[in-house]
C-alpha atoms as a PDB file:
ATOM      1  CA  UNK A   1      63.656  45.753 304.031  1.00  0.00           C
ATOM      2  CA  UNK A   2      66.622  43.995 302.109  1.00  0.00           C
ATOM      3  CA  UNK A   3      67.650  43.891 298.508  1.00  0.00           C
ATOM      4  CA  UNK A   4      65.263  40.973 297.771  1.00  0.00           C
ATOM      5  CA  UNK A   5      62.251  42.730 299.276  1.00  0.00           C
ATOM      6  CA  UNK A   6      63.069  45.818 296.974  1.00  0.00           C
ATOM      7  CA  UNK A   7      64.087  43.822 294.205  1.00  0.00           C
ATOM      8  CA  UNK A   8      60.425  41.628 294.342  1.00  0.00           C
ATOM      9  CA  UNK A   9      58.651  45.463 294.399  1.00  0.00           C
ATOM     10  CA  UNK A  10      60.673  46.352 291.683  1.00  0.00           C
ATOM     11  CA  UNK A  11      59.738  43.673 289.519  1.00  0.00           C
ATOM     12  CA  UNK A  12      55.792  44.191 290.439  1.00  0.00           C
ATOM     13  CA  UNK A  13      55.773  47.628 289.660  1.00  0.00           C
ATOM     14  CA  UNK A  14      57.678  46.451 286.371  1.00  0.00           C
ATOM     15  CA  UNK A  15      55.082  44.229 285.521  1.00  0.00           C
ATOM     16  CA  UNK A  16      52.003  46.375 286.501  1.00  0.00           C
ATOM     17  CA  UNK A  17      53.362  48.638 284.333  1.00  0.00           C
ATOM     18  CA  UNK A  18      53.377  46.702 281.460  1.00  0.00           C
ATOM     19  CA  UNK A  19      49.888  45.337 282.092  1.00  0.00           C
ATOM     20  CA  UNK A  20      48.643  49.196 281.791  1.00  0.00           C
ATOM     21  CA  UNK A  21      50.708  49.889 278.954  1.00  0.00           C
ATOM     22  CA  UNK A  22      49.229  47.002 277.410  1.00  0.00           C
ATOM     23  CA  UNK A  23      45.701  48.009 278.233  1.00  0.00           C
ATOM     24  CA  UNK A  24      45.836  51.130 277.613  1.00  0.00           C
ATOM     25  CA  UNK A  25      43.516  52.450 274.941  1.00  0.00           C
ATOM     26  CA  UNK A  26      45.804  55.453 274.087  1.00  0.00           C
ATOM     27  CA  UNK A  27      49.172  53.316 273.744  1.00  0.00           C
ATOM     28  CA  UNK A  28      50.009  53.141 270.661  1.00  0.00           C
ATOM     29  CA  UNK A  29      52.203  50.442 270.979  1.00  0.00           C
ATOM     30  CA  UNK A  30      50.105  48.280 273.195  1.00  0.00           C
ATOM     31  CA  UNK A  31      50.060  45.287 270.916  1.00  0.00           C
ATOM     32  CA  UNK A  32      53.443  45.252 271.311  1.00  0.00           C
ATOM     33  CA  UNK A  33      53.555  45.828 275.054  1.00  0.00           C
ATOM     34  CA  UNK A  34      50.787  42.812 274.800  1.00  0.00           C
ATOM     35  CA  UNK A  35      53.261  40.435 272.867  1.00  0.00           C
ATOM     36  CA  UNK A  36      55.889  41.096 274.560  1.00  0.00           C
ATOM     37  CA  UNK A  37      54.199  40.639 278.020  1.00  0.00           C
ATOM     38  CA  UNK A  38      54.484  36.697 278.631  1.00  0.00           C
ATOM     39  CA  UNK A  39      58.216  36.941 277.907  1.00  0.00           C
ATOM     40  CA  UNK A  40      58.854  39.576 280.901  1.00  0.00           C
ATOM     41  CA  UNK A  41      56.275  38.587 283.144  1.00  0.00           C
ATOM     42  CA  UNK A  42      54.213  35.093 282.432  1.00  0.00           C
ATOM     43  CA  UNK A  43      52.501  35.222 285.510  1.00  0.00           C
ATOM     44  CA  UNK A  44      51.187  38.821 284.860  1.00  0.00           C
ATOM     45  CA  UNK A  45      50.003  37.968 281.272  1.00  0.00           C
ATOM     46  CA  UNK A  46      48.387  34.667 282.995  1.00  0.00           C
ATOM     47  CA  UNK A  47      46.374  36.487 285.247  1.00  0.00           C
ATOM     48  CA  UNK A  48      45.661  40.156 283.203  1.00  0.00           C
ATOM     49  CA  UNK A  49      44.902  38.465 279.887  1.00  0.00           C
ATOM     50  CA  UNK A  50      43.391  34.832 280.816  1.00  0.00           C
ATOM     51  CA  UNK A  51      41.403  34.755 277.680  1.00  0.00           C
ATOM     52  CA  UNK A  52      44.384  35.196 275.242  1.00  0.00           C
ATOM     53  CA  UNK A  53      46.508  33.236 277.061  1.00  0.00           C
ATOM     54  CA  UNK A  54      43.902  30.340 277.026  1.00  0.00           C
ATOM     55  CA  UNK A  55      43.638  30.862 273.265  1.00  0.00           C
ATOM     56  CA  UNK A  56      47.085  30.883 273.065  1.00  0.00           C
ATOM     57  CA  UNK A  57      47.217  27.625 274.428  1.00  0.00           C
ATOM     58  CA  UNK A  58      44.608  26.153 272.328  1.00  0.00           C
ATOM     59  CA  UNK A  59      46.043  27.219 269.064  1.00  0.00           C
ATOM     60  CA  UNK A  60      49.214  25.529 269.825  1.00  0.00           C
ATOM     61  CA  UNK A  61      47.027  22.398 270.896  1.00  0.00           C
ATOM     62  CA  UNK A  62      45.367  22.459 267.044  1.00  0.00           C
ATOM     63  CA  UNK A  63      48.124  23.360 265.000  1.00  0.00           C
ATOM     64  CA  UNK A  64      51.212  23.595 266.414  1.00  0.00           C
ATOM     65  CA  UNK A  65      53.556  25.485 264.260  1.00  0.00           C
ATOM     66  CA  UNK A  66      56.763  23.106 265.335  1.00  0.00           C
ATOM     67  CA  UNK A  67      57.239  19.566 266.347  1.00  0.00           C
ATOM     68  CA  UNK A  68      57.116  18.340 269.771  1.00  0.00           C
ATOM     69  CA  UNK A  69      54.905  21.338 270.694  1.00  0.00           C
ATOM     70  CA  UNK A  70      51.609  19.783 270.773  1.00  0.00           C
ATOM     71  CA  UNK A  71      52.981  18.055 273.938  1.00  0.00           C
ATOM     72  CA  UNK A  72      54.716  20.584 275.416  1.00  0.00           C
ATOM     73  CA  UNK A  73      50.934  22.684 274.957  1.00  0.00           C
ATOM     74  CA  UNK A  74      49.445  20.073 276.548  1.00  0.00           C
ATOM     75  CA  UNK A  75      51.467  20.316 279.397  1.00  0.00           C
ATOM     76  CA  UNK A  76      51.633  23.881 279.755  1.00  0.00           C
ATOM     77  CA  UNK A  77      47.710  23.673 279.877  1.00  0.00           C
ATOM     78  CA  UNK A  78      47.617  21.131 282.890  1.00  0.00           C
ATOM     79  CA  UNK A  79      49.915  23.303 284.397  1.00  0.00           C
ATOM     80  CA  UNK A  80      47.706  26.359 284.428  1.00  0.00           C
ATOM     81  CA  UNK A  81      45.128  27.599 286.623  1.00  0.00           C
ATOM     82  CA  UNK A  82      42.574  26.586 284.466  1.00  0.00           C
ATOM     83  CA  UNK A  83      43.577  23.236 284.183  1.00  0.00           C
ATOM     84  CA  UNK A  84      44.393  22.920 287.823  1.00  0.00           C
ATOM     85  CA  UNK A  85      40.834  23.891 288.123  1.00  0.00           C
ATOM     86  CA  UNK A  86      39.189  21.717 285.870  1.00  0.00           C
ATOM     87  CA  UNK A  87      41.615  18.545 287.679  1.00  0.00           C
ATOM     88  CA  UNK A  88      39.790  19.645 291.467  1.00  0.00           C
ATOM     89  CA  UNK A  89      36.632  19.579 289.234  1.00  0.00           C
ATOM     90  CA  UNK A  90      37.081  16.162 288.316  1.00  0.00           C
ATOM     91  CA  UNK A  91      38.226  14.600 291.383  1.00  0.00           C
ATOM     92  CA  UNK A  92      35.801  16.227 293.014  1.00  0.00           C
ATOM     93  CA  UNK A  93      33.175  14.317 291.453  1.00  0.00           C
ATOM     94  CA  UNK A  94      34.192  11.183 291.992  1.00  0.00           C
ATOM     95  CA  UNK A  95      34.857  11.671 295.569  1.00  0.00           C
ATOM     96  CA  UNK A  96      30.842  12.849 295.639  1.00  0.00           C
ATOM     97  CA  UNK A  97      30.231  10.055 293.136  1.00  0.00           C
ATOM     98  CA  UNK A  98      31.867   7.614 295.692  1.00  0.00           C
ATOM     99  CA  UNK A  99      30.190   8.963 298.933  1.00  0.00           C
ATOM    100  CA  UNK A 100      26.483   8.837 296.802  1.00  0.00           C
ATOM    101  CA  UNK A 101      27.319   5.423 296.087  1.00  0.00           C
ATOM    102  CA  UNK A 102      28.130   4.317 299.850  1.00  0.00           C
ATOM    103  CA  UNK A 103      25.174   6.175 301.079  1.00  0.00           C
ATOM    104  CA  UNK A 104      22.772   4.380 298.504  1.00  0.00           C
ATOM    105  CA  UNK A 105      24.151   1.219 299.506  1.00  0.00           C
ATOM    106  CA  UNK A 106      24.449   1.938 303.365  1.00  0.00           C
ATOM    107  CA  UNK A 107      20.437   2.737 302.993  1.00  0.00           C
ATOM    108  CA  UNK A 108      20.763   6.156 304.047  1.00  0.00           C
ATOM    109  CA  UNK A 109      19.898   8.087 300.761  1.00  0.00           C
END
């Protein structure tokens, strides 16, 4: 192993161990763990906490607090899993949309 092999374990057991502190029924402090979470590790928070990250994301949509960050929530929803998703979703009805329409008018459906 070299430094950036222990450096990359370092970091996940960094972030794993902020995820349990901020589960962690008997934390005290795990709203604060929580908050401070997506600054550390984004990616952790992402996965661990989809639902308040996805709110997150929709409150800034609503009523953004600042200008300029309406946008900038749009684009940090396309950019997540969830919107990645819901893009595959989408094409992926018009490519069966297309192949239902050149089967009804090849005769075969």
């Amino acid at each position: 192993m070299n430094n950036t092999d222990v450096g990359y374990f370092l970091n996940l057991k960094n972030a794993l161990v902020m995820v349990w502190q901020a589960k962690n029924p008997l934390n005290a402090n795990r709203k604060v763990m929580k908050a401070c979470l997506p600054l550390v590790h984004p990616d952790a928070y992402r996965i661990f906490f989809p639902f308040s990250y996805l709110w997150g994301l929709i409150r800034n949509i609503v009523s953004p607090s600042e200008p300029m960050t309406r946008e900038s929530a749009w684009d940090n929803f396309w950019d997540s899993s969830f919107g990645e998703l819901l893009w595959l979703c989408i094409f992926g009805l018009i490519v069966v949309g297309v192949a239902i329409l050149i089967l009804k008018l090849s005769g075969k459906l």
